[in-house]
Protein backbone atom coordinates (compact mmCIF):
# COMPACT_ATOMS: atom_id res chain seq x y z
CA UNK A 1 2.27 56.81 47.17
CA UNK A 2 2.12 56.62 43.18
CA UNK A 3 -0.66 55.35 41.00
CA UNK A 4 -1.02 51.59 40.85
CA UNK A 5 -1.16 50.29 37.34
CA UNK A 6 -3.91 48.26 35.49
CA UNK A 7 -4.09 44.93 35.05
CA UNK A 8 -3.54 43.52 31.52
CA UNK A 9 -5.17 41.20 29.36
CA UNK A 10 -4.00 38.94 26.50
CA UNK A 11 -5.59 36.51 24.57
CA UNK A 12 -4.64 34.29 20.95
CA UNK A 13 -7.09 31.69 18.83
CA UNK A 14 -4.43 30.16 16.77
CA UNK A 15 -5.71 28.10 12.63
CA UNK A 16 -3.67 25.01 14.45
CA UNK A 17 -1.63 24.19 17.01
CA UNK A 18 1.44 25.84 17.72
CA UNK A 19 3.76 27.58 20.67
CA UNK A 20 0.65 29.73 22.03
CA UNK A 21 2.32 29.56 24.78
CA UNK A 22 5.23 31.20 23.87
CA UNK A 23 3.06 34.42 21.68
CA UNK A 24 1.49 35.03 25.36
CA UNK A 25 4.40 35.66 26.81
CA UNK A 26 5.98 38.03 24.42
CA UNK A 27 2.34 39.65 24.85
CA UNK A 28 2.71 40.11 28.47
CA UNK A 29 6.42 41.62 28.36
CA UNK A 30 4.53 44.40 25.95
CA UNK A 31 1.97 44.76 28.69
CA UNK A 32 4.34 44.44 32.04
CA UNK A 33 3.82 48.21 32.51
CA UNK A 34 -0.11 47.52 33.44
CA UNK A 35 0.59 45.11 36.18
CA UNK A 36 3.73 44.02 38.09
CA UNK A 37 2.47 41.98 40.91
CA UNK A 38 1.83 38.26 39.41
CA UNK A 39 1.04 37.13 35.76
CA UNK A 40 -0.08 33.94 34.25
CA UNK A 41 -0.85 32.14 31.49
CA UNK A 42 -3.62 28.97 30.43
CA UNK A 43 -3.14 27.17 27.33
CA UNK A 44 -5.76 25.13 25.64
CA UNK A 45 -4.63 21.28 24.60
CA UNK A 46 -7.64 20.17 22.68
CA UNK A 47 -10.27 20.91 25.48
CA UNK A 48 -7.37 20.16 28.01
CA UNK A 49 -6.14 23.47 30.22
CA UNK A 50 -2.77 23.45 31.56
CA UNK A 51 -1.35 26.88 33.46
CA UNK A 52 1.46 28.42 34.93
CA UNK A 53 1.01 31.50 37.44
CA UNK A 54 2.91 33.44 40.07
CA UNK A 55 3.72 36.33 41.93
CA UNK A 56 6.61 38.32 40.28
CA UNK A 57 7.37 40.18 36.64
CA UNK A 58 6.70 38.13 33.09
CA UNK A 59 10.52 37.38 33.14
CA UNK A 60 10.69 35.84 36.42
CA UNK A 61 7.90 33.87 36.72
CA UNK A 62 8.39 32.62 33.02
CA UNK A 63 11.32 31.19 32.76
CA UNK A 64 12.33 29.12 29.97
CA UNK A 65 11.74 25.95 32.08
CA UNK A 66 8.20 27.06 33.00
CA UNK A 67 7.57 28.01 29.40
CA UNK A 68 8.68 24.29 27.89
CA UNK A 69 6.15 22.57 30.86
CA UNK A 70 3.52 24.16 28.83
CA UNK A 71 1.96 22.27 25.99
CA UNK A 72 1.19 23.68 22.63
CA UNK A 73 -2.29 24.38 21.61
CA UNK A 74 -4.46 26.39 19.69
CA UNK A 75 -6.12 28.71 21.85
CA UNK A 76 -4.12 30.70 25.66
CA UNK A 77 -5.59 33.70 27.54
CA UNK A 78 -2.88 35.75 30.05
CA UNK A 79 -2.82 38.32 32.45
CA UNK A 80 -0.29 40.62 34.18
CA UNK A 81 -1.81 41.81 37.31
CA UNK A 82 -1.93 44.84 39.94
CA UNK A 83 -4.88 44.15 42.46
CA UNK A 84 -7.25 46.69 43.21
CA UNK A 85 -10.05 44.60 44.98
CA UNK A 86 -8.15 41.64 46.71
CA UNK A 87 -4.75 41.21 47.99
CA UNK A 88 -1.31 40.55 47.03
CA UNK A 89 -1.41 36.35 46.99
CA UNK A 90 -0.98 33.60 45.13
CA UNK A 91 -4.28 32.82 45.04
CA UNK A 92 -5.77 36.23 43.46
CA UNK A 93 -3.20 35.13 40.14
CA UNK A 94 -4.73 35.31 36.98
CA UNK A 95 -6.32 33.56 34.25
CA UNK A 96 -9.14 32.16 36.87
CA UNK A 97 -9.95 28.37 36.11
CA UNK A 98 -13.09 26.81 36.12
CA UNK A 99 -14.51 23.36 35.82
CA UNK A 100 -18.43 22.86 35.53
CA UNK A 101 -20.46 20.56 34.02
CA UNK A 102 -20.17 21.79 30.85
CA UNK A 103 -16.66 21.83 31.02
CA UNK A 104 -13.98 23.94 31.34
CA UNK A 105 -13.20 27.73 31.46
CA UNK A 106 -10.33 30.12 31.59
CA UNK A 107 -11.60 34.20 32.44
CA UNK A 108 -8.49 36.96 32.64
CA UNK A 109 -9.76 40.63 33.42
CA UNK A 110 -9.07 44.35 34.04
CA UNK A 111 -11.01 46.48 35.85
CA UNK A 112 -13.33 46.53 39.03
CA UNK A 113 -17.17 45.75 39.50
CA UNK A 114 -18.83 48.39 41.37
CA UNK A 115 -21.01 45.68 42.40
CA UNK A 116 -18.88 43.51 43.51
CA UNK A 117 -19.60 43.34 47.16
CA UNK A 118 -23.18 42.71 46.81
CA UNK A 119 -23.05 40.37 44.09
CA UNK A 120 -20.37 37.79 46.24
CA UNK A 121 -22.42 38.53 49.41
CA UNK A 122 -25.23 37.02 47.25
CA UNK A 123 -23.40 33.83 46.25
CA UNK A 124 -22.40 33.49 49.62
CA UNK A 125 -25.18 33.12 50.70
CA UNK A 126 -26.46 30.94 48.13
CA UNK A 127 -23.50 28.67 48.98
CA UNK A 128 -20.76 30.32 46.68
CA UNK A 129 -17.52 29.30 48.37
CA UNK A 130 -14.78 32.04 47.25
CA UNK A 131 -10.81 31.18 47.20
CA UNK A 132 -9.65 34.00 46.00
CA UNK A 133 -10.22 37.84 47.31
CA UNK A 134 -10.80 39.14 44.13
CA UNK A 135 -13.63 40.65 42.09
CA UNK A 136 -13.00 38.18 39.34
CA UNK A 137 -13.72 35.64 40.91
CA UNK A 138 -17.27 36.80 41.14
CA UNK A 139 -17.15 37.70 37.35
CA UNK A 140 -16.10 33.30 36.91
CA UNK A 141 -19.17 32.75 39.18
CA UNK A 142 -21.88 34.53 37.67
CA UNK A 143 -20.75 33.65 33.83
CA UNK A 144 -20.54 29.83 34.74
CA UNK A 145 -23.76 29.65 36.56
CA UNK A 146 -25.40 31.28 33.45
CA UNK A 147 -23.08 28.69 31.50
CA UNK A 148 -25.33 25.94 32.86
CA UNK A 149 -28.90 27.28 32.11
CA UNK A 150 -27.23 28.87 28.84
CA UNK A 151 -26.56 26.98 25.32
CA UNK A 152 -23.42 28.71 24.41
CA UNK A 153 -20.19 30.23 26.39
CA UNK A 154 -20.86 33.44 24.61
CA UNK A 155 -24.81 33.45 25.73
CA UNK A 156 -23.32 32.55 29.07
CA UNK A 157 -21.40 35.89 29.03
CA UNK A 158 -23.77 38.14 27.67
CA UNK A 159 -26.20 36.83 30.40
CA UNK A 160 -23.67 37.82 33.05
CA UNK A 161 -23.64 41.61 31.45
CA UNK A 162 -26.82 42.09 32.57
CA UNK A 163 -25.88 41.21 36.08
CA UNK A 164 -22.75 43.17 36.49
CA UNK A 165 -21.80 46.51 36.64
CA UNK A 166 -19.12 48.81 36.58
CA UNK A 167 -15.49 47.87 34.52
CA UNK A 168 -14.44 44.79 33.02
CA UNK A 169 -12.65 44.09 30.20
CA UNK A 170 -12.26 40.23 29.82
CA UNK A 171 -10.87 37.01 27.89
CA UNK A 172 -12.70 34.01 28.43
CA UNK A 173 -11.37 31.18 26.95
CA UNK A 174 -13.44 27.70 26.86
CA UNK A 175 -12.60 24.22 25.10
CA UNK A 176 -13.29 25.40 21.32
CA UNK A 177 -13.55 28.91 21.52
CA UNK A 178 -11.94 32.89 22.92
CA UNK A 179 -14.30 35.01 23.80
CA UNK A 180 -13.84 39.30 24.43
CA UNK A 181 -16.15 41.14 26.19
CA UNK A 182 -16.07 44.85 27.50
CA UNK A 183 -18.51 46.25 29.72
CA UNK A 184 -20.90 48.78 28.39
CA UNK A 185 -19.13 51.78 29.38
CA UNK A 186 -16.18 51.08 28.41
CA UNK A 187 -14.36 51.85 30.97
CA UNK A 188 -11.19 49.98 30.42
CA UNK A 189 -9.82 49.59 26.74
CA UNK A 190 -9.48 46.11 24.97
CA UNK A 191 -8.44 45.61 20.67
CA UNK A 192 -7.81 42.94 18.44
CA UNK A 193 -5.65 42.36 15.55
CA UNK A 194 -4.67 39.37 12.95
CA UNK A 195 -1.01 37.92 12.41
CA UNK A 196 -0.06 37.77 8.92
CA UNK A 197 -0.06 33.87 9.55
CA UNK A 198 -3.56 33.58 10.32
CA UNK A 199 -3.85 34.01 14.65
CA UNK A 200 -6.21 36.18 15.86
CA UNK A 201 -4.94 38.30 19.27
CA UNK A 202 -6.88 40.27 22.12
CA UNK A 203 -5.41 42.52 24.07
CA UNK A 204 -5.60 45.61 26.62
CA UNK A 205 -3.72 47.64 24.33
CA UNK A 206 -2.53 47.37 20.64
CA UNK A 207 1.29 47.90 21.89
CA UNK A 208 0.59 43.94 22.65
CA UNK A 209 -0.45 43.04 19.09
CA UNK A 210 2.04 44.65 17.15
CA UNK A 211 4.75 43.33 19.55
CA UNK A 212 3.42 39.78 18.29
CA UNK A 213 3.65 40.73 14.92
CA UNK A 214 0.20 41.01 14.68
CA UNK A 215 -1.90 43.83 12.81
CA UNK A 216 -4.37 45.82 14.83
CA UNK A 217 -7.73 45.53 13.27
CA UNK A 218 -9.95 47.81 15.74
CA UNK A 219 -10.97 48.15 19.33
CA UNK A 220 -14.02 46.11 20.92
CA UNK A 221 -16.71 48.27 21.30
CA UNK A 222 -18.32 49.11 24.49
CA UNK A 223 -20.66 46.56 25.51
CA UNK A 224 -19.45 44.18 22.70
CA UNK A 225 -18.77 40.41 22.62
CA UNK A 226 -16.67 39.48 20.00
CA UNK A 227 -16.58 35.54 19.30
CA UNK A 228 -13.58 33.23 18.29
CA UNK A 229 -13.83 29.93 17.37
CA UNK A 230 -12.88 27.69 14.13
CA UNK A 231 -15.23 29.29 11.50
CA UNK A 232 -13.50 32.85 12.43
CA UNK A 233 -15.17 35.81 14.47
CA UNK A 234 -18.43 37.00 15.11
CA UNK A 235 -19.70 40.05 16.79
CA UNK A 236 -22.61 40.52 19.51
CA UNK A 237 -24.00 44.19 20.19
CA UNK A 238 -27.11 43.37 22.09
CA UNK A 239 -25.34 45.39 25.07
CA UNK A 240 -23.74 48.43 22.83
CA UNK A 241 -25.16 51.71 22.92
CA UNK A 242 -26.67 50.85 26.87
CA UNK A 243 -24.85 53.23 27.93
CA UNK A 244 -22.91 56.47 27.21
CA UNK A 245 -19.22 55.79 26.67
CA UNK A 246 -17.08 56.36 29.76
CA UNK A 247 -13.36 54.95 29.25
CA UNK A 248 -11.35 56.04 32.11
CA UNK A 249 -9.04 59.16 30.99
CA UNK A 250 -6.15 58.24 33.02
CA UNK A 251 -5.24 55.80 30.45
CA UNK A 252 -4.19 58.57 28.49
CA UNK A 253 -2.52 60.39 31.18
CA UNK A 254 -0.66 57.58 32.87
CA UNK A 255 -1.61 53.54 32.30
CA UNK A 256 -0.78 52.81 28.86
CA UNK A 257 2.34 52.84 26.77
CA UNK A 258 2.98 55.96 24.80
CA UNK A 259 3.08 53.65 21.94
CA UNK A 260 -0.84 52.65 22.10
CA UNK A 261 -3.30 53.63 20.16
CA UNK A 262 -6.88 53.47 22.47
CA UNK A 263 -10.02 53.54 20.86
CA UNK A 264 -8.53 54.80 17.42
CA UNK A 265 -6.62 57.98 19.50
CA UNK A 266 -2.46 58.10 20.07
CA UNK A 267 -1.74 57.92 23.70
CA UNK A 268 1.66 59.66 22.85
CA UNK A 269 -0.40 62.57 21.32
CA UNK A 270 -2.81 63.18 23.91
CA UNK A 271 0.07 63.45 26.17
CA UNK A 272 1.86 66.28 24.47
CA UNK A 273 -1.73 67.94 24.36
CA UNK A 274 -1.76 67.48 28.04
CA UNK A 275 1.78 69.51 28.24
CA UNK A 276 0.66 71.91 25.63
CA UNK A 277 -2.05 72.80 27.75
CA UNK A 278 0.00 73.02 30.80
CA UNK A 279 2.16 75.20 29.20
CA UNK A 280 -0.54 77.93 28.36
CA UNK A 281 -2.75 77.44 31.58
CA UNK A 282 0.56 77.34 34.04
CA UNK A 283 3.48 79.44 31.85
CA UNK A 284 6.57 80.12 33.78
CA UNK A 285 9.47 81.57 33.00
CA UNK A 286 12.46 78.53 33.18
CA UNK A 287 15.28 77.42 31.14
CA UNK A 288 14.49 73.56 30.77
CA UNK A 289 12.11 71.54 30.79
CA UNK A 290 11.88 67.67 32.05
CA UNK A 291 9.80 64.83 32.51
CA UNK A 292 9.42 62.40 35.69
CA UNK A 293 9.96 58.72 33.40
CA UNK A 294 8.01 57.51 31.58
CA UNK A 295 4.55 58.81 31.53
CA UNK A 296 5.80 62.89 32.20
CA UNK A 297 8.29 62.70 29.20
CA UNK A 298 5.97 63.19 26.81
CA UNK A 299 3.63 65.52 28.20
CA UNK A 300 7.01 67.31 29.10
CA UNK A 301 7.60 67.36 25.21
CA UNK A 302 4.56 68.50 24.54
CA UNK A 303 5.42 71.62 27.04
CA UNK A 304 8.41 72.41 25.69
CA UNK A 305 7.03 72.56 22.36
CA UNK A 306 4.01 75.26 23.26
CA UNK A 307 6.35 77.44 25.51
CA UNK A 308 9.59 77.35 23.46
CA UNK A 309 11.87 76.29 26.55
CA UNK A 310 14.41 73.48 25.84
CA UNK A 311 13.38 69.90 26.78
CA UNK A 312 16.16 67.89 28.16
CA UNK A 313 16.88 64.89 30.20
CA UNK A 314 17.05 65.38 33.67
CA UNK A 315 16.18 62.46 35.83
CA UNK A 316 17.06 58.90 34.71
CA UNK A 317 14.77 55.71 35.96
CA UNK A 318 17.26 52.23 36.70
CA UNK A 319 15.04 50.15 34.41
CA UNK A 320 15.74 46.84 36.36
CA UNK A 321 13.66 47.98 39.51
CA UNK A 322 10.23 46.48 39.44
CA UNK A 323 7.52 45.95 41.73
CA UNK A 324 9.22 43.52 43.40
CA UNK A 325 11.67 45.58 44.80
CA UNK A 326 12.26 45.30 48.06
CA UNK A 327 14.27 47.48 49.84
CA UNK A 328 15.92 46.37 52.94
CA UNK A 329 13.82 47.81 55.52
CA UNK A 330 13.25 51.88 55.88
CA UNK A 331 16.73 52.68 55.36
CA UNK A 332 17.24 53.39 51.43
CA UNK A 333 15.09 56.09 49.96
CA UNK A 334 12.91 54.03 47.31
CA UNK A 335 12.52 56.75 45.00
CA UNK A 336 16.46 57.31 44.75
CA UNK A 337 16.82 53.65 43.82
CA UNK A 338 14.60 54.02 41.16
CA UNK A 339 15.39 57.60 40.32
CA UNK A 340 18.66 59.94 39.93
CA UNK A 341 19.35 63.22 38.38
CA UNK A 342 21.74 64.10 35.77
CA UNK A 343 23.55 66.81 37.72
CA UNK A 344 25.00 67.87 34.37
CA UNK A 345 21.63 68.78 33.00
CA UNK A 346 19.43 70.41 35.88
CA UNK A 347 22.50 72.44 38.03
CA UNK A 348 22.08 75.90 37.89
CA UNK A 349 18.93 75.45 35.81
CA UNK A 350 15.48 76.76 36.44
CA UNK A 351 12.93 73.63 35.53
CA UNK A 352 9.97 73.10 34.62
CA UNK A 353 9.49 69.54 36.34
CA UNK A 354 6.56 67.95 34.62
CA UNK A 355 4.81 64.34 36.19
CA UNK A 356 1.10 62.56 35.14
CA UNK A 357 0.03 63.06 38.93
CA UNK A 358 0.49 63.61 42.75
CA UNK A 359 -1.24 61.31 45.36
CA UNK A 360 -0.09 61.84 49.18
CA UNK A 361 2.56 64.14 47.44
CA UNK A 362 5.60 61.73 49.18
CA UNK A 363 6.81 60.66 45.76
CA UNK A 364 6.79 64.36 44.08
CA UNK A 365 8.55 65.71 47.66
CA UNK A 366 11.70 63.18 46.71
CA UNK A 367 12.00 63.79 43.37
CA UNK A 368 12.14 67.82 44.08
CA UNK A 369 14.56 67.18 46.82
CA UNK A 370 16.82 64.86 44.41
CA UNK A 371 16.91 67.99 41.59
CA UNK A 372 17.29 70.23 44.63
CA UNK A 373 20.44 68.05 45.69
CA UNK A 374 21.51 67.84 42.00
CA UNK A 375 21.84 71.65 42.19
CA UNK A 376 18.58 73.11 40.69
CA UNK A 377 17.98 76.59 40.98
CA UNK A 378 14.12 76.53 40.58
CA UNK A 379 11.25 73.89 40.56
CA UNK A 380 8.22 74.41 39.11
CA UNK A 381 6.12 71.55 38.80
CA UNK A 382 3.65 71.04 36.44
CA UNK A 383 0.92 67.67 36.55
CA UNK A 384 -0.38 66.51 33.51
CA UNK A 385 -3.91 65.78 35.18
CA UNK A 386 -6.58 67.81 37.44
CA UNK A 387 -5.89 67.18 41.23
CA UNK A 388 -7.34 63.28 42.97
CA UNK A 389 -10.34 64.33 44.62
CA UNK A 390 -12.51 61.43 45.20
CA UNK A 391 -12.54 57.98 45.26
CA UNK A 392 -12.30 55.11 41.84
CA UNK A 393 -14.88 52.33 41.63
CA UNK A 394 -13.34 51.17 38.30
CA UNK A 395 -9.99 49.88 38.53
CA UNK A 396 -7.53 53.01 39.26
CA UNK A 397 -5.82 52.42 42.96
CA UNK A 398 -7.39 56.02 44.36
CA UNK A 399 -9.36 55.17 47.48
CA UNK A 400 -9.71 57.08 51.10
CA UNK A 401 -10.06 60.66 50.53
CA UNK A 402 -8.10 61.49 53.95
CA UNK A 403 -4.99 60.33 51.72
CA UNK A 404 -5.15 62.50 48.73
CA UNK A 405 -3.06 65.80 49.18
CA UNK A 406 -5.25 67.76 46.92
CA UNK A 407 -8.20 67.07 49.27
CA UNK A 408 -6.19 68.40 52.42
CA UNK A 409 -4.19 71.76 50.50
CA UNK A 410 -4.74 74.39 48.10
CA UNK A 411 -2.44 74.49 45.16
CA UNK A 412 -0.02 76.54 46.62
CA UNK A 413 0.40 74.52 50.01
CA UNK A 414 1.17 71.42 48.00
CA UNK A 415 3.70 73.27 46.41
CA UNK A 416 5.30 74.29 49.56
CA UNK A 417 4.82 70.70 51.56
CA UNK A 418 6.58 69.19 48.23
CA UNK A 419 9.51 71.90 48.08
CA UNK A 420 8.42 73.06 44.49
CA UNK A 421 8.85 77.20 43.40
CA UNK A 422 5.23 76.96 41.91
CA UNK A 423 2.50 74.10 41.38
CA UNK A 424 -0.19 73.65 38.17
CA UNK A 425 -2.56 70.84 37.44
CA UNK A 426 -4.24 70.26 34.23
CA UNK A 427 -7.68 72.00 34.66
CA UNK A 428 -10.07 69.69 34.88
CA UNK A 429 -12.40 71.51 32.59
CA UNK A 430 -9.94 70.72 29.46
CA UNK A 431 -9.64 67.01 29.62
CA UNK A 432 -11.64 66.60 26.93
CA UNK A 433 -9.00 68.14 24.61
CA UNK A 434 -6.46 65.61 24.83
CA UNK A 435 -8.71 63.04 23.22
CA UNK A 436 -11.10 65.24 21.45
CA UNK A 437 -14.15 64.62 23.34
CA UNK A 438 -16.46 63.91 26.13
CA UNK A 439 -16.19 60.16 26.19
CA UNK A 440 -14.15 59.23 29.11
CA UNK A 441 -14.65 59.18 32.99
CA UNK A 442 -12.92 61.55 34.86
CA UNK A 443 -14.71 60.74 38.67
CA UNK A 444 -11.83 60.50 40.54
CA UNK A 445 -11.30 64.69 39.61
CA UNK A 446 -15.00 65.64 39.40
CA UNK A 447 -17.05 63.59 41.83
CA UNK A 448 -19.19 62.05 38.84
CA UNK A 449 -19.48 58.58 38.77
CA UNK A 450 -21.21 56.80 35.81
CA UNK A 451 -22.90 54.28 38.27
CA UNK A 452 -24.13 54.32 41.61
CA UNK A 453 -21.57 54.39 44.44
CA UNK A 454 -21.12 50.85 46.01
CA UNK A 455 -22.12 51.18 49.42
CA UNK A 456 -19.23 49.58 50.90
CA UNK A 457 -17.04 52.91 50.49
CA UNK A 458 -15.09 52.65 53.26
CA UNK A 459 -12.26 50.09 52.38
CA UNK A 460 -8.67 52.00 52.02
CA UNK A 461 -6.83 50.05 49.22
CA UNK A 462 -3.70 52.01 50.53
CA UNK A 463 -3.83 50.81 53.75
CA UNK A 464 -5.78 47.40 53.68
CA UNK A 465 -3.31 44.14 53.71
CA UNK A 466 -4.01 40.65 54.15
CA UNK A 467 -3.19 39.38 57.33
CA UNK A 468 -0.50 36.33 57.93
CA UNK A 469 -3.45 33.65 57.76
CA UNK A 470 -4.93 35.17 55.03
CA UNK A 471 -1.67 34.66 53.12
């Protein structure tokens, strides 16, 4: 079992109408890598909302047909999703639509409330009836029943801060105006930027912006709400500085493209830190070194650079396999479909084998025994993060600690159930170094959480499917 991605976020406040539409979905392509299990997009006609969402990648569900159904307008949130709290359905799609009293609303969002369970239990019980199994739907709740006793869509939201907890990073979208928010901790990252014809654009990561031509003008602070409407963009701190910054590391390490720039630091860089410092905790004598595509290439770099062994190529990745892939029941290897070595490169060859992490250790096992096949003489794995050792509240797909390999083995036992010559994990101690500080959350390798621990602990997001009637 790998590491699920993020979901992604994407919003644009156009000066007049035009194909916002259309800017979305170039947006979500650049974000595709944070979630492959459904996308969507809501545009705003003048106060009226029309969407399109489904299951499936940007390209399939968007196809030119579905993009000319949609009108233009001058204000469209989006959303590429992989669930963490709900299941795989068409109903758990993204933007979430709303229609109150006071009208209408469109809410996309990353991350996970910690308090999620109690808060729906709560509306529940007040009468709340849910139709999707997702946390966001809560989020749509709370901010539109704070909408009604609330003057403004933007008090509405900053109302609902106060009420939830743990990581969100959202668009909210109403008749005349976008709205960002990101929670307090900042657990989850979220920018905006200005095209050189006048739109303003929100998204997850600033990979997004510049793919719409757009110029990145800074990230949205912890705990801010920044404000779009027709007389431009105002900023609301009355929630910054609540709490001590905690954005989640592994966005570094594994969720966002190399090409991002999070909260003003390279995600590229901190990658070849994190294979610099492999390469002088974990040193090995080898004669190349390689990367597991995409998120081990650079940290693999980044080794090869501190330890003077070559960096090469050795395993490609089929760039047409997505999420929905579906192999035709247990016969065909997964990982060989979307992995192969270059036999060229790695035979007779000593590696240094270098991947972001190791969950159950299934995925790392097949990729050793593909190099193995491929005539390798040595594998020596290096991970370019500490060992899973607890659960994450927050977004990242690491639940059930009876499932994590590093929970189970030492070191060295991994390295034998996965057929590697040695193992080494980033020590956990040194995370700090690949973004130059302190700021980040690192639970799911220390055991400390930034909130309290929802009580509701024992859910296995490996395991747990919807049943049939669900569906």
């Amino acid at each position: 079992m790998s590491i699920r991605e993020e979901c992604g976020v994407f919003g644009v406040m156009a000066p007049d109408i035009r194909d916002v539409a259309g800017i979305c979905y170039y947006g979500l392509y650049a974000l595709q890598h944070r979630g492959q299990e459904s996308c969507g997009i809501v545009v705003n006609d003048d106060g009226l909302f029309a969407s399109h969402k489904d299951l499936g990648l940007v390209g399939e569900v968007f196809s030119g047909e579905a993009l000319s159904r949609l009108p233009e307008g001058q204000i469209a949130v989006a959303h590429v999703r992989y669930g963490t709290t709900g299941g795989t359905n068409r109903n758990n799609c993204q933007p979430i639509e709303i229609n109150h009293q006071k009208g209408r609303m469109a809410l996309a969002h990353n991350g996970n409330l910690s308090n999620a369970a109690k808060l729906r239990s709560g509306l529940e019980l007040s009468g709340a009836i849910f139709h999707t199994t997702s946390d966001t739907e809560t989020i749509a709740y709370i901010i539109t029943k704070e909408r009604l006793k609330t003057g403004s869509i933007e008090d509405a939201v900053s109302s609902a801060m106060d009420i939830l907890d743990g990581a969100y990073s959202l668009i909210v979208m109403s008749p005349q105006k976008l709205i960002c928010a990101r929670d307090p901790y900042g657990f989850r990252p979220l920018c905006y930027g200005k095209t050189s014809d006048g739109m303003y654009v929100a998204a997850s990561e600033s990979c997004a912006i510049q793919a719409v031509g757009g110029r990145v003008i800074r990230d949205v602070e912890p705990g801010e709400i920044l404000v779009f409407s027709k007389s431009g963009v105002v900023s609301r701190k009355e929630h910054c500085g609540k709490q001590q910054k905690k954005l989640c590391v592994f966005e570094y390490i594994y969720f966002a493209r190399s090409d991002s720039v999070i909260d003003g630091v390279s995600v590229h860089a901190a990658r070849v830190r994190a294979g610099s410092i492999l390469a002088k905790t974990h040193p090995v004598e080898a004669d190349l070194v390689i990367g597991v595509p995409d998120s081990g290439l650079d940290a693999a770099l980044g080794y090869s650079r501190s330890s003077g062994i070559p960096y090469g190529m050795g395993l490609m990745k089929n760039r047409y396999v997505g999420r929905t892939f579906i192999a035709p029941g247990d016969r065909l290897d997964k990982v060989r479909i979307k992995l192969s070595a270059i036999e060229d490169a790695v035979r007779g060859k000593r590696l240094v084998l270098i991947d972001d992490s190791i969950v159950r250790g299934t995925t790392s096992g097949r990729i050793v025994t593909l190099l193995r096949e491929a005539g390798a003489k040595e594998i020596h794995m290096r991970v370019s993060s500490p060992p899973f050792l607890h659960p994450c509240y927050y977004g990242t797909d690491i639940d059930s600690e009876e499932h994590l390999i590093a929970c189970q083995y030492t070191t060295d036992e991994i390295a034998r159930r996965i057929g590697a010559d040695s193992l080494g994990y980033l020590p956990v101690e040194q995370l700090s170094l690949l973004t130059g500080s302190c700021n980040y959350c690192n639970a799911c390798f220390s055991g400390e959480y930034p909130t309290e621990i929802p009580s509701d602990t024992g859910k296995d997001r490996f395991e747990r499917r919807l049943s049939e009637k669900e569906k």
